[in-house]
N, C-alpha and C. Protein backbone atom coordinates (compact mmCIF):
# COMPACT_ATOMS: atom_id res chain seq x y z
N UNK A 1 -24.70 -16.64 -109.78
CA UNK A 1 -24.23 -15.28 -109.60
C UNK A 1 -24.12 -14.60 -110.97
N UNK A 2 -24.68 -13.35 -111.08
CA UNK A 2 -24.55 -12.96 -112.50
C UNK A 2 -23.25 -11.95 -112.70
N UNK A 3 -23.28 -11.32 -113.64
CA UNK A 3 -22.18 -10.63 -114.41
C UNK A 3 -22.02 -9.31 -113.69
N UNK A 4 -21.13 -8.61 -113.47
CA UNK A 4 -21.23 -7.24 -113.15
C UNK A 4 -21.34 -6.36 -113.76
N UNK A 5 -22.23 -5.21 -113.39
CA UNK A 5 -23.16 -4.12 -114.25
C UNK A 5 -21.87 -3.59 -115.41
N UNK A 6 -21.05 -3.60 -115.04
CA UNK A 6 -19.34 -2.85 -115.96
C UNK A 6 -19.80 -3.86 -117.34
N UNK A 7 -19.33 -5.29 -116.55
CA UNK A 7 -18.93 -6.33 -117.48
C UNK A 7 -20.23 -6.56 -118.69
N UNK A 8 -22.00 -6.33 -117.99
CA UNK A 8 -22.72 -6.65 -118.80
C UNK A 8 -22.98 -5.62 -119.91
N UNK A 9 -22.64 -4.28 -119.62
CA UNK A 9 -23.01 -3.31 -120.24
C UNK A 9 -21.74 -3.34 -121.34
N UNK A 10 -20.49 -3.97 -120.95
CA UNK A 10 -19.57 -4.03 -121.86
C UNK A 10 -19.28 -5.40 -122.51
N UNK A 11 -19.83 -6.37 -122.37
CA UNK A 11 -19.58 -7.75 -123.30
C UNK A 11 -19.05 -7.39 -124.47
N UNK A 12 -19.76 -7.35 -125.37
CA UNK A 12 -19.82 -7.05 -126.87
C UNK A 12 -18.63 -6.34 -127.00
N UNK A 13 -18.49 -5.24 -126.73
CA UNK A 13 -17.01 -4.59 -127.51
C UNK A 13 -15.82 -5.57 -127.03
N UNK A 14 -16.00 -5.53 -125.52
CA UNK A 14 -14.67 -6.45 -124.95
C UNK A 14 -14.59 -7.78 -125.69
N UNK A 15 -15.78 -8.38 -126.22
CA UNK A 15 -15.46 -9.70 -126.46
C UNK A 15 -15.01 -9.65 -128.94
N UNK A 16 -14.98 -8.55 -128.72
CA UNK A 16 -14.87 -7.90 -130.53
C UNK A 16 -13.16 -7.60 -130.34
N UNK A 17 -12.84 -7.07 -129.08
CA UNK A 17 -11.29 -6.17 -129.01
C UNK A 17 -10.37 -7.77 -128.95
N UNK A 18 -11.55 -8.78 -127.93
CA UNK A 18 -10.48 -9.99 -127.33
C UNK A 18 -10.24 -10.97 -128.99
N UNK A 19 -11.12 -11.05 -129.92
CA UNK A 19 -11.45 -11.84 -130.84
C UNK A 19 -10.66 -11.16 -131.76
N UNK A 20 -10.73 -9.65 -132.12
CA UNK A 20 -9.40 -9.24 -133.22
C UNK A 20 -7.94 -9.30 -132.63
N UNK A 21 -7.65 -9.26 -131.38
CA UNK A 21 -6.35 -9.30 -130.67
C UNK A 21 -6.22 -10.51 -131.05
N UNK A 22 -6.79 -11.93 -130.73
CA UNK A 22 -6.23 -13.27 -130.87
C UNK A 22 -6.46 -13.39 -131.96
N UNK A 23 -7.72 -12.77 -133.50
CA UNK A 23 -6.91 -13.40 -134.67
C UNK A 23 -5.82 -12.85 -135.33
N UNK A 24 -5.10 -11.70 -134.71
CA UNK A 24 -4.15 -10.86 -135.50
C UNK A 24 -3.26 -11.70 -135.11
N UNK A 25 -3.19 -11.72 -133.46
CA UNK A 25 -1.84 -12.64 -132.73
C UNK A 25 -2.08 -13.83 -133.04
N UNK A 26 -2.69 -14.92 -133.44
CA UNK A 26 -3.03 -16.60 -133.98
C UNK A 26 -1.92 -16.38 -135.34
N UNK A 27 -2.98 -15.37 -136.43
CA UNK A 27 -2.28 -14.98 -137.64
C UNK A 27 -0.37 -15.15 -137.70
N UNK A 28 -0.11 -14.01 -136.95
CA UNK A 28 1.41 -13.75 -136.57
C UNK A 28 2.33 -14.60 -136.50
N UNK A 29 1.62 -15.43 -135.00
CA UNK A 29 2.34 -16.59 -134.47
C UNK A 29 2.83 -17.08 -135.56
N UNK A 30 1.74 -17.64 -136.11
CA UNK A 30 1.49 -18.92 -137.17
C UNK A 30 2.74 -18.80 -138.20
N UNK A 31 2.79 -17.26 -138.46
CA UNK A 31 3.25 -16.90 -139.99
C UNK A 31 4.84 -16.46 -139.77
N UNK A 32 4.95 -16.15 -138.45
CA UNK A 32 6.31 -15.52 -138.46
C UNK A 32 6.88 -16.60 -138.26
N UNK A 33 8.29 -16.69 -138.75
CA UNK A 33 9.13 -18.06 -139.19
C UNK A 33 10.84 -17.60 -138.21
N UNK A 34 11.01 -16.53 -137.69
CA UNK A 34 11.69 -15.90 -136.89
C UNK A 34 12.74 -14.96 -137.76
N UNK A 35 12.44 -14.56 -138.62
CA UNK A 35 13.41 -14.25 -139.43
C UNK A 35 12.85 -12.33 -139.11
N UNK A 36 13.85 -11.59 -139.40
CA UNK A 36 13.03 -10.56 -139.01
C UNK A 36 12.51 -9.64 -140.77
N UNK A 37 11.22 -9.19 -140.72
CA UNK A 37 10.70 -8.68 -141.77
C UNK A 37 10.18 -7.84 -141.50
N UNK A 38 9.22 -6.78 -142.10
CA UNK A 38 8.79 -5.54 -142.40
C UNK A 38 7.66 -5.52 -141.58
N UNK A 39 6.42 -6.92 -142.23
CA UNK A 39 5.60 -6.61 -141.85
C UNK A 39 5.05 -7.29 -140.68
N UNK A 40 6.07 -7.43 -139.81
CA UNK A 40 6.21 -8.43 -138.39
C UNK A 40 6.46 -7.86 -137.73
N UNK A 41 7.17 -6.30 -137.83
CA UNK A 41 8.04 -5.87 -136.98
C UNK A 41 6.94 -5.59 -135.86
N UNK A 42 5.70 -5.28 -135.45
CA UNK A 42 4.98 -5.52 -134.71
C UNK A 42 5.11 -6.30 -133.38
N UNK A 43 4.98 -7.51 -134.27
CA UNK A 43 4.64 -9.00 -133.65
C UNK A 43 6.06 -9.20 -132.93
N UNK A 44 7.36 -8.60 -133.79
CA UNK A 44 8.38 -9.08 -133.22
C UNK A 44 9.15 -8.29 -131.92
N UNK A 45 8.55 -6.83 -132.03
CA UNK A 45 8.95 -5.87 -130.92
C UNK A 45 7.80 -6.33 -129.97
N UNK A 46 6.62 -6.92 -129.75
CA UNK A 46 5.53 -7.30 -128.73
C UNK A 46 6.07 -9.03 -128.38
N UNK A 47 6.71 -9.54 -129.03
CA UNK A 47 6.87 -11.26 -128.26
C UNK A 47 8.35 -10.91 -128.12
N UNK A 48 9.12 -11.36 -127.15
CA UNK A 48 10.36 -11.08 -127.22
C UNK A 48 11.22 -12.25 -127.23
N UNK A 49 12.60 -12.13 -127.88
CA UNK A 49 12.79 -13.27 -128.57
C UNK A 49 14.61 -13.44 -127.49
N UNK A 50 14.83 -14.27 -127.02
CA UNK A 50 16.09 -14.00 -126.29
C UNK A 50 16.89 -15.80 -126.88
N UNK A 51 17.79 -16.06 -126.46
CA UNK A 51 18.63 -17.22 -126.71
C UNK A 51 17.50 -18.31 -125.85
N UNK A 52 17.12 -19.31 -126.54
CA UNK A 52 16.83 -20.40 -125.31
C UNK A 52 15.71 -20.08 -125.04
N UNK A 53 14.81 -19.67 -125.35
CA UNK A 53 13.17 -19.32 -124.85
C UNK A 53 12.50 -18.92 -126.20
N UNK A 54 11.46 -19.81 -126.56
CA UNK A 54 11.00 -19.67 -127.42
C UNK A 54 9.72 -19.01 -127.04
N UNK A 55 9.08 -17.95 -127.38
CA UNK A 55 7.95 -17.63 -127.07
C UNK A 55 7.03 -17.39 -127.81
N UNK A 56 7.32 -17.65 -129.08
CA UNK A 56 6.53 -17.61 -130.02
C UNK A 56 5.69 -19.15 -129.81
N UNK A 57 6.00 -20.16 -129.53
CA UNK A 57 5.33 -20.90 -129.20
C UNK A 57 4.34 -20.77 -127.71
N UNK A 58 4.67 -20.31 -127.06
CA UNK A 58 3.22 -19.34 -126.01
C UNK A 58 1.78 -18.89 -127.02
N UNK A 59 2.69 -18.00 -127.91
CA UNK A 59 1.52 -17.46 -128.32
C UNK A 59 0.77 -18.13 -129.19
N UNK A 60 1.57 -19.04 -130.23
CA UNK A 60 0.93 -20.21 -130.80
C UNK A 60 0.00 -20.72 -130.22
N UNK A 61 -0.08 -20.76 -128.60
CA UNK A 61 -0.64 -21.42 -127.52
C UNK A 61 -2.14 -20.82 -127.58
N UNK A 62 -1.60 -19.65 -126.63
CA UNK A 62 -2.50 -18.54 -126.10
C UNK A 62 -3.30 -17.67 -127.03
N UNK A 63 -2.76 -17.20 -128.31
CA UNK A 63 -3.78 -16.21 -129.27
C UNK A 63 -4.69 -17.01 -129.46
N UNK A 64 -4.65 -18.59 -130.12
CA UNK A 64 -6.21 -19.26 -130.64
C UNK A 64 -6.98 -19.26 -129.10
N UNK A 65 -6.41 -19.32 -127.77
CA UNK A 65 -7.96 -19.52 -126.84
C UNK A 65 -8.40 -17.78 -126.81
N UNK A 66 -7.09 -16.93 -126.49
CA UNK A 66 -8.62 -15.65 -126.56
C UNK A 66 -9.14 -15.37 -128.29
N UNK A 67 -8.54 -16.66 -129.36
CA UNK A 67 -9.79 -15.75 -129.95
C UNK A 67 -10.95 -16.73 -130.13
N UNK A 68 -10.76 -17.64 -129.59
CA UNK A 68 -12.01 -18.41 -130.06
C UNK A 68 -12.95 -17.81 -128.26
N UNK A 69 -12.15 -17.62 -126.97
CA UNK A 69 -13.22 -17.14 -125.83
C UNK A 69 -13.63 -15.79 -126.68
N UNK A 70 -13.12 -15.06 -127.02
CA UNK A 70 -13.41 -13.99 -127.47
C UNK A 70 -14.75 -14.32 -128.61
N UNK A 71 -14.63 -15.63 -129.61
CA UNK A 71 -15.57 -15.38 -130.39
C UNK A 71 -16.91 -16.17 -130.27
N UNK A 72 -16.64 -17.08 -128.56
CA UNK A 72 -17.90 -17.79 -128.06
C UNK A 72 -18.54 -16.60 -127.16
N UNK A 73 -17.80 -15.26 -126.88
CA UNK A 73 -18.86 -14.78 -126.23
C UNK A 73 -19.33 -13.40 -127.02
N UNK A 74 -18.97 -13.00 -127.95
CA UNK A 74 -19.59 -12.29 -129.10
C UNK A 74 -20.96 -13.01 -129.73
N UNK A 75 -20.19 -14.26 -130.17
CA UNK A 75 -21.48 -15.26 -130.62
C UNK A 75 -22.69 -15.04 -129.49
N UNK A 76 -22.57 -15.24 -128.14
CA UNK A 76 -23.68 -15.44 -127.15
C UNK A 76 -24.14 -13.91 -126.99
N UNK A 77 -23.65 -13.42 -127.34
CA UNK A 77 -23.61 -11.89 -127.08
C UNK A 77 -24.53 -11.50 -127.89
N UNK A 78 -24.67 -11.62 -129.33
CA UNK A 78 -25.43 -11.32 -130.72
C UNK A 78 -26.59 -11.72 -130.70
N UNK A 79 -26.78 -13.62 -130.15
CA UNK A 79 -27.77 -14.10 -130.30
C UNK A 79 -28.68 -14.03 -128.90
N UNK A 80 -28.51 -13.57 -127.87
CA UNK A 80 -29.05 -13.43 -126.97
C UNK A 80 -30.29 -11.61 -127.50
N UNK A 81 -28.85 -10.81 -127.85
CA UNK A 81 -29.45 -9.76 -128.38
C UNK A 81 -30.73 -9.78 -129.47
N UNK A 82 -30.46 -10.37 -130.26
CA UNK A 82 -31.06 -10.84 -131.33
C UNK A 82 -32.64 -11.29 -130.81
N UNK A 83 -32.49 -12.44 -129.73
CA UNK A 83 -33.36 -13.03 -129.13
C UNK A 83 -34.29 -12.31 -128.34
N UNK A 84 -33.95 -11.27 -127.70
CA UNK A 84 -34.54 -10.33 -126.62
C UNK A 84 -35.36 -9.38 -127.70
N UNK A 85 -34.70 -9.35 -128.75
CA UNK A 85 -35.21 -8.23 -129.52
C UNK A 85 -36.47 -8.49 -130.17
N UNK A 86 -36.44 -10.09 -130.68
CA UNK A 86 -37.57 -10.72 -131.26
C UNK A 86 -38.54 -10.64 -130.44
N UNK A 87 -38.41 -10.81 -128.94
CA UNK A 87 -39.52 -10.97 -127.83
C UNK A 87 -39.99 -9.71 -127.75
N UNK A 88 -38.91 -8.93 -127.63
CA UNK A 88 -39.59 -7.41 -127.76
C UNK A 88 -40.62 -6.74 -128.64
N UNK A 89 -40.37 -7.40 -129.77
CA UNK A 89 -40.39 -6.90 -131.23
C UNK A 89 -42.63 -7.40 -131.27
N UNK A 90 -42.91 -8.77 -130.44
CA UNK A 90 -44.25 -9.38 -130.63
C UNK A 90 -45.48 -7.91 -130.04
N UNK A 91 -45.88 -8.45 -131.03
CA UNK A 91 -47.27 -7.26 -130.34
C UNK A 91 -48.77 -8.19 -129.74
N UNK A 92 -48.66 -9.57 -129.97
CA UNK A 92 -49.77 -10.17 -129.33
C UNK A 92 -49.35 -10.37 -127.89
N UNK A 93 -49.94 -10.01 -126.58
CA UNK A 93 -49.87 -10.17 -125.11
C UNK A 93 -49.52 -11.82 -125.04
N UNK A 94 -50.17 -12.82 -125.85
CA UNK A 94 -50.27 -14.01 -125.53
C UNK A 94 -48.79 -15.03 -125.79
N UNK A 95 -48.34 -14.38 -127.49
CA UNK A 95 -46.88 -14.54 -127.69
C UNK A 95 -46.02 -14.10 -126.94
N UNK A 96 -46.24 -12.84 -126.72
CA UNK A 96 -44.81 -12.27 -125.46
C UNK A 96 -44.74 -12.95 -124.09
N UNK A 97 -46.03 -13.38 -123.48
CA UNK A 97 -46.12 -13.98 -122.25
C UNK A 97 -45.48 -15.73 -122.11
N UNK A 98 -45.87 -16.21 -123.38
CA UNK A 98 -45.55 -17.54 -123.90
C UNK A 98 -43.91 -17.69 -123.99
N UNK A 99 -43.64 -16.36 -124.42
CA UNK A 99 -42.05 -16.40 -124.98
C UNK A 99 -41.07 -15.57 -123.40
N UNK A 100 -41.74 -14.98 -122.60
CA UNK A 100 -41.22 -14.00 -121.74
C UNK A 100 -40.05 -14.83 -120.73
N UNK A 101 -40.27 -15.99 -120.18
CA UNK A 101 -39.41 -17.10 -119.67
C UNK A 101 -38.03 -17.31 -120.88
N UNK A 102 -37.69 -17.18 -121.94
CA UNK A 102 -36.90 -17.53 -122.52
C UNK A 102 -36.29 -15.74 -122.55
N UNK A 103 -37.00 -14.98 -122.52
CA UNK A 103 -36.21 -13.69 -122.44
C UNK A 103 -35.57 -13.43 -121.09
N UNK A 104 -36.13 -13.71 -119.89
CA UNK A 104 -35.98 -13.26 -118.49
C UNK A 104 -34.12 -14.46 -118.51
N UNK A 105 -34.33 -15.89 -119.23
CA UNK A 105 -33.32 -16.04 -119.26
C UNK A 105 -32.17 -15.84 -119.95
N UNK A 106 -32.11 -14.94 -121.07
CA UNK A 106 -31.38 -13.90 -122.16
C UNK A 106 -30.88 -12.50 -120.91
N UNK A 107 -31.74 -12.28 -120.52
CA UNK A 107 -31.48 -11.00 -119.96
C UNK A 107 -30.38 -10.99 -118.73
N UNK A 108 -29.57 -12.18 -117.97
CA UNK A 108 -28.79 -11.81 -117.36
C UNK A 108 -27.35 -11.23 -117.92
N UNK A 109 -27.36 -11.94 -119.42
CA UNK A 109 -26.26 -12.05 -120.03
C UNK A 109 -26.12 -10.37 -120.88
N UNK A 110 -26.82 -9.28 -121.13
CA UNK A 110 -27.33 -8.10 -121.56
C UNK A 110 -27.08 -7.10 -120.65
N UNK A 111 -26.84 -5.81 -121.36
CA UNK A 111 -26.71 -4.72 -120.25
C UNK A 111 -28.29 -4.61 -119.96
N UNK A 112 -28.30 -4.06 -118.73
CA UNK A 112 -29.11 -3.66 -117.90
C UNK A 112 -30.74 -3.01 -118.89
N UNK A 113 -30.15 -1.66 -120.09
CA UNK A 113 -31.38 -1.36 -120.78
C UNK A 113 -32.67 -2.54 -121.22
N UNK A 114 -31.58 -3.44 -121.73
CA UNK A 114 -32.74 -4.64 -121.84
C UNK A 114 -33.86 -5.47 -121.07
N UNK A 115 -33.42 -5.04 -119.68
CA UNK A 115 -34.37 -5.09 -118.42
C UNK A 115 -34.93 -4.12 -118.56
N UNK A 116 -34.92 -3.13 -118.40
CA UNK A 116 -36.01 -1.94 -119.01
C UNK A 116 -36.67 -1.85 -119.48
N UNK A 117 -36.13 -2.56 -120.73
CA UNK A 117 -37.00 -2.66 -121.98
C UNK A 117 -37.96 -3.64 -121.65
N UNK A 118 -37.92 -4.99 -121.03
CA UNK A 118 -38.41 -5.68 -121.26
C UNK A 118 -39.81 -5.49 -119.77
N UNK A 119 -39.06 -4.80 -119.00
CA UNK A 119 -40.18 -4.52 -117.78
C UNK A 119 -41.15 -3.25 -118.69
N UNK A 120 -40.72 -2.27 -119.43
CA UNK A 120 -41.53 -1.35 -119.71
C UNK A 120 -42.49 -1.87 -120.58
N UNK A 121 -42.38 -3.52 -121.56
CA UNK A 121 -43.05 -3.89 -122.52
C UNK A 121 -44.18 -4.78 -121.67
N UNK A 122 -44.08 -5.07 -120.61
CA UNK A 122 -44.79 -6.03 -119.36
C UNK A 122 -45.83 -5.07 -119.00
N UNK A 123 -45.46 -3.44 -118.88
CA UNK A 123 -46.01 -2.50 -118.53
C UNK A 123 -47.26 -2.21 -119.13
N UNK A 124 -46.88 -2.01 -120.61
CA UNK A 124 -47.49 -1.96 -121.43
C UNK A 124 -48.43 -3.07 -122.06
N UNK A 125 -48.57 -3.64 -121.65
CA UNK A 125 -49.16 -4.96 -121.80
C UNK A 125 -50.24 -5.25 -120.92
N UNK A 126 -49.87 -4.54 -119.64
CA UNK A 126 -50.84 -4.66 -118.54
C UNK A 126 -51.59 -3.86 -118.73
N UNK A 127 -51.34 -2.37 -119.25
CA UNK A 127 -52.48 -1.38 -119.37
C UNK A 127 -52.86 -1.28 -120.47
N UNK A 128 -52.61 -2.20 -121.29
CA UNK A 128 -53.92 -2.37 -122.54
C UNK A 128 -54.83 -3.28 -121.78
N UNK A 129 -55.09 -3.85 -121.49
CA UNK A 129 -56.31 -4.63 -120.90
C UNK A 129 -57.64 -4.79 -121.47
């Protein structure tokens, strides 16, 4: 089942917003010692701190997985792009056809233009002949 048209057309930023949110909040966690300071006051009005519940250890938890999900799907995000682009990029019919199976499987993970792109370059390929 693939991605939904929202989600594919938006990877990349969502997975840039999820990756600076968890290294600011990883950062924070890590650094704030509970004492209250200047340049925490952030971190310390967003985790809330009551008798008996530590929650700074949550986030200790939780900021490193969204930023490392955040920075495995940026990573897949770049190099898929990257990848589609190279296939795009061939001007011999014989390389693009050779390589077109490794794009068709790049392209679920991509917004939609990249199907476009890559059907209009198929197009073009056929009517040089």
């Amino acid at each position: 089942m693939g991605r939904s048209p929202f989600v594919r057309k938006n990877t990349l930023w969502m997975s840039t917003v999820a990756t600076l949110i968890g290294l600011v909040f990883t950062v924070l966690a890590f650094l704030h010692d509970g004492q209250p300071s200047g340049w925490t006051a952030f971190y310390e009005s967003a985790v809330p701190s009551q008798p008996g519940q530590d929650w700074n250890l949550a986030v200790q938890i939780l900021a490193p997985v969204v930023l490392f999900t955040g920075l495995w799907y940026l990573v897949e995000q770049i190099k898929a792009r990257r990848k589609v682009d190279r296939i795009l990029g061939l001007e011999k019919k014989s390389e693009f056809n050779e390589r077109l199976p490794e794009a068709r499987e790049e392209i679920p993970k991509l917004p939609n233009r990249y199907e476009e792109r890559l059907d209009e370059k198929q197009k073009d390929f056929r009517s040089r002949r």
